[in-house]
Protein backbone atom coordinates (compact mmCIF):
# COMPACT_ATOMS: atom_id res chain seq x y z
CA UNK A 1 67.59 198.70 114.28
CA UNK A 2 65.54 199.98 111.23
CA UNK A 3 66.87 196.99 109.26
CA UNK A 4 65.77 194.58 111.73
CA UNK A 5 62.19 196.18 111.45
CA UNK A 6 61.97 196.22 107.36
CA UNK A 7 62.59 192.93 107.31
CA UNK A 8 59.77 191.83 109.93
CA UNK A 9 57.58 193.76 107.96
CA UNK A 10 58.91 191.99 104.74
CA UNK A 11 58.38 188.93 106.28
CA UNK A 12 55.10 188.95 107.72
CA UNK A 13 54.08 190.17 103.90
CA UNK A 14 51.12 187.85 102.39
CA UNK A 15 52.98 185.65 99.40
CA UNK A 16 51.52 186.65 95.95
CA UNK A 17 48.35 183.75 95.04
CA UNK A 18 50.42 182.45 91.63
CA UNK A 19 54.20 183.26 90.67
CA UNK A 20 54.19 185.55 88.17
CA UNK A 21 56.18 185.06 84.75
CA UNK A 22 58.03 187.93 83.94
CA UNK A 23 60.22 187.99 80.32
CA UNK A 24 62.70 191.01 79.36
CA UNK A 25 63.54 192.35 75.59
CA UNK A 26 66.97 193.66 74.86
CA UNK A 27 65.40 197.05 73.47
CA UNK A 28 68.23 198.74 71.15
CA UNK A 29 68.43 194.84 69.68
CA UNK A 30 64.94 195.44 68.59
CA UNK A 31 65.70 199.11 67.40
CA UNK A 32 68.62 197.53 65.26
CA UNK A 33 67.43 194.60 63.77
CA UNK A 34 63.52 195.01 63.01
CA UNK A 35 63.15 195.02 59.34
CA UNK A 36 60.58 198.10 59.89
CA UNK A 37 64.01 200.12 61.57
CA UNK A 38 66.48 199.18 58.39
CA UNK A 39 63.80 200.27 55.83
CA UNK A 40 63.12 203.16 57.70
CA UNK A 41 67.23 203.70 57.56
CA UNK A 42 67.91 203.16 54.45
CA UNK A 43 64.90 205.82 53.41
CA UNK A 44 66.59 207.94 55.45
CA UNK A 45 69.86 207.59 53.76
CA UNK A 46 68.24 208.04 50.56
CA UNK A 47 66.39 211.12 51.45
CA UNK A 48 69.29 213.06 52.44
CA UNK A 49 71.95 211.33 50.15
CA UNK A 50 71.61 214.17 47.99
CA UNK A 51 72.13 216.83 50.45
CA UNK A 52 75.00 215.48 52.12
CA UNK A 53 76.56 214.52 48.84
CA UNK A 54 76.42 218.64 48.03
CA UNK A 55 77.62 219.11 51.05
CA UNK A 56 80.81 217.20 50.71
CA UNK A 57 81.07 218.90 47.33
CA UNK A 58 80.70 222.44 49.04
CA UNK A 59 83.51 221.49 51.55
CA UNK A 60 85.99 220.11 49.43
CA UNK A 61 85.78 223.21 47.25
CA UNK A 62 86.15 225.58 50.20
CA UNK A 63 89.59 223.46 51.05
CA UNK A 64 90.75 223.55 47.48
CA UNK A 65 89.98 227.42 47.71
CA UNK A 66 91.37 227.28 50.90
CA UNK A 67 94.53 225.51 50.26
CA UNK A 68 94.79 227.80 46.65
CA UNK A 69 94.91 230.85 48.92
CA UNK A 70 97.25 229.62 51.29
CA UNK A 71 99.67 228.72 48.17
CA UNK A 72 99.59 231.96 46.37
CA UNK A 73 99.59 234.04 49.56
CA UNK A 74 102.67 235.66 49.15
CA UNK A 75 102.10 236.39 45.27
CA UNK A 76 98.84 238.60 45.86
CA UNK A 77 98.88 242.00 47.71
CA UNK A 78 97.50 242.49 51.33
CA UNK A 79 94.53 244.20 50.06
CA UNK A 80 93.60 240.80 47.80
CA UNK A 81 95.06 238.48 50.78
CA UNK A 82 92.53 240.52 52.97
CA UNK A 83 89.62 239.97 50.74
CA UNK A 84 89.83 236.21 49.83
CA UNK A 85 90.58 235.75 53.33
CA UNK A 86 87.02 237.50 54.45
CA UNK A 87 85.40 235.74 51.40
CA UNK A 88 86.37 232.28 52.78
CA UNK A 89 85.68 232.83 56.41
CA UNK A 90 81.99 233.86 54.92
CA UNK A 91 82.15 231.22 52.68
CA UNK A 92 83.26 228.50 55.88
CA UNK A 93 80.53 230.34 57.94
CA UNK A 94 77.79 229.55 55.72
CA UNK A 95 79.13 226.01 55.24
CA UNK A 96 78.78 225.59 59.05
CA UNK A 97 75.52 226.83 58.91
CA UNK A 98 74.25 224.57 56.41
CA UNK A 99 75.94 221.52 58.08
CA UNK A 100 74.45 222.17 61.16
CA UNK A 101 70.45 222.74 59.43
CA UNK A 102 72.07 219.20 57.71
CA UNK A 103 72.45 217.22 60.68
CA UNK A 104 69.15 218.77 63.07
CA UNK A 105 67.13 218.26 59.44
CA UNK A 106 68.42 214.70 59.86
CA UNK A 107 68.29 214.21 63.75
CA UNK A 108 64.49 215.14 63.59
CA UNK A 109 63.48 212.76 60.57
CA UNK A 110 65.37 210.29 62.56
CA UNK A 111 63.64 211.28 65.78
CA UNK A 112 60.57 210.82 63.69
CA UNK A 113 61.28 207.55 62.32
CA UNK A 114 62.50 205.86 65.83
CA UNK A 115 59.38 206.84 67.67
CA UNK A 116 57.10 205.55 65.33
CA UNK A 117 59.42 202.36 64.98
CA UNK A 118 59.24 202.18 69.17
CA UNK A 119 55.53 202.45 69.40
CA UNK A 120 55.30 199.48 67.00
CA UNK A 121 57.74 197.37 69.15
CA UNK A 122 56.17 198.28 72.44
CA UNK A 123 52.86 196.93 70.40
CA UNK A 124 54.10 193.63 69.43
CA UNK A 125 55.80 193.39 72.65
CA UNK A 126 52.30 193.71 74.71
CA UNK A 127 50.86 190.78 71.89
CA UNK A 128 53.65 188.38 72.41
CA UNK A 129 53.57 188.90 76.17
CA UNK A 130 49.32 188.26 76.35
CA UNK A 131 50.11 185.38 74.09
CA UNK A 132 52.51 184.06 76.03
CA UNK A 133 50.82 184.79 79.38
CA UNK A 134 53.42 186.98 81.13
CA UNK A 135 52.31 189.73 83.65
CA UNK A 136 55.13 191.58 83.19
CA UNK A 137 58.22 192.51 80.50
CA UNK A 138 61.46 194.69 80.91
CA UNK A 139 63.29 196.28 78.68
CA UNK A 140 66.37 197.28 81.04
CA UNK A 141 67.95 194.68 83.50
CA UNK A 142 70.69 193.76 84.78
CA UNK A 143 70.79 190.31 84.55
CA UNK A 144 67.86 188.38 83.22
CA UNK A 145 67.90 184.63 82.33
CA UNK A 146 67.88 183.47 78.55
CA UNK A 147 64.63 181.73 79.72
CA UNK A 148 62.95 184.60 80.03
CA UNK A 149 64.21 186.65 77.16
CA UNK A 150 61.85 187.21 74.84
CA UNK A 151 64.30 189.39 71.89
CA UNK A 152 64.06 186.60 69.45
CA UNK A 153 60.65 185.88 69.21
CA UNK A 154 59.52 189.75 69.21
CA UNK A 155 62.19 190.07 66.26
CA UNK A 156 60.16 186.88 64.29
CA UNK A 157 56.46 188.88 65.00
CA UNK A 158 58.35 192.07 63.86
CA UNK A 159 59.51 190.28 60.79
CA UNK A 160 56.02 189.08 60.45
CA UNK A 161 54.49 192.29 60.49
CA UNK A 162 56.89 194.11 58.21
CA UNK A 163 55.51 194.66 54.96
CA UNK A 164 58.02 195.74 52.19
């Protein structure tokens, strides 16, 4: 009975004056393939490419240390086995430590990067859809014709905007 009575009501509805024109952007297409989002990715490659290259330098000599340890275990006394072992649980501990500052150091620059590279793309979204004379864009659907997607041509503004 309550179905019956949603659709009267739907149907007695006034029809909108003028169809309205509606487009959609595939959003994470946008994020991956603006010029402005691979600059900003490969600067922030380049400004931790140092750290991370330590990094890597710092874990392969804890394994080597590691692995040294583990081959000469039964040539050192339990006092010495005791103490390299505490030295490279410190020495693993601070590793983890500095990975972790690593990758929420990176996470937040990235953060950073992406919401200043969204706020541009929701700009040049709102020009292309005034020029184009749409009342409304989406950025999530679940099905949306290729007439109406719009992913291309904010890519070309993007492309026009970016400035190397």
């Amino acid at each position: 009975m309550a179905v019956a009575v949603v659709v009267t009501v739907v149907a007695v509805l006034p029809a909108p004056a003028h169809a309205q024109s509606m487009g959609y952007v595939d959003a994470r297409r946008l994020i991956e393939q603006a010029p402005q989002g691979q600059e900003q990715n490969r600067e922030l490659e380049a400004e931790f490419a140092e750290r991370n290259r330590e990094l890597k330098v710092r874990f392969e000599l804890f394994k080597e240390q590691e692995d040294e340890l583990e081959k000469n275990r039964l040539a050192l006394s339990e006092a010495e086995l005791l103490e390299r072992a505490a030295d490279l649980r410190e020495q693993e501990r601070k590793l983890r430590r500095a990975q972790r500052e690593y990758n929420e150091d990176y996470a937040r620059r990235r953060s950073h990067h992406l919401g200043k590279l969204e706020k541009l793309i929701t700009e040049v979204i709102r020009d292309v859809a005034k020029r184009e004379g749409l009342d409304v864009v989406f950025q999530q659907v679940v099905y949306a014709s290729e007439d109406i997607d719009l992913t291309d041509t904010v890519l070309e503004e993007l492309k026009k905007r970016h400035q190397p």
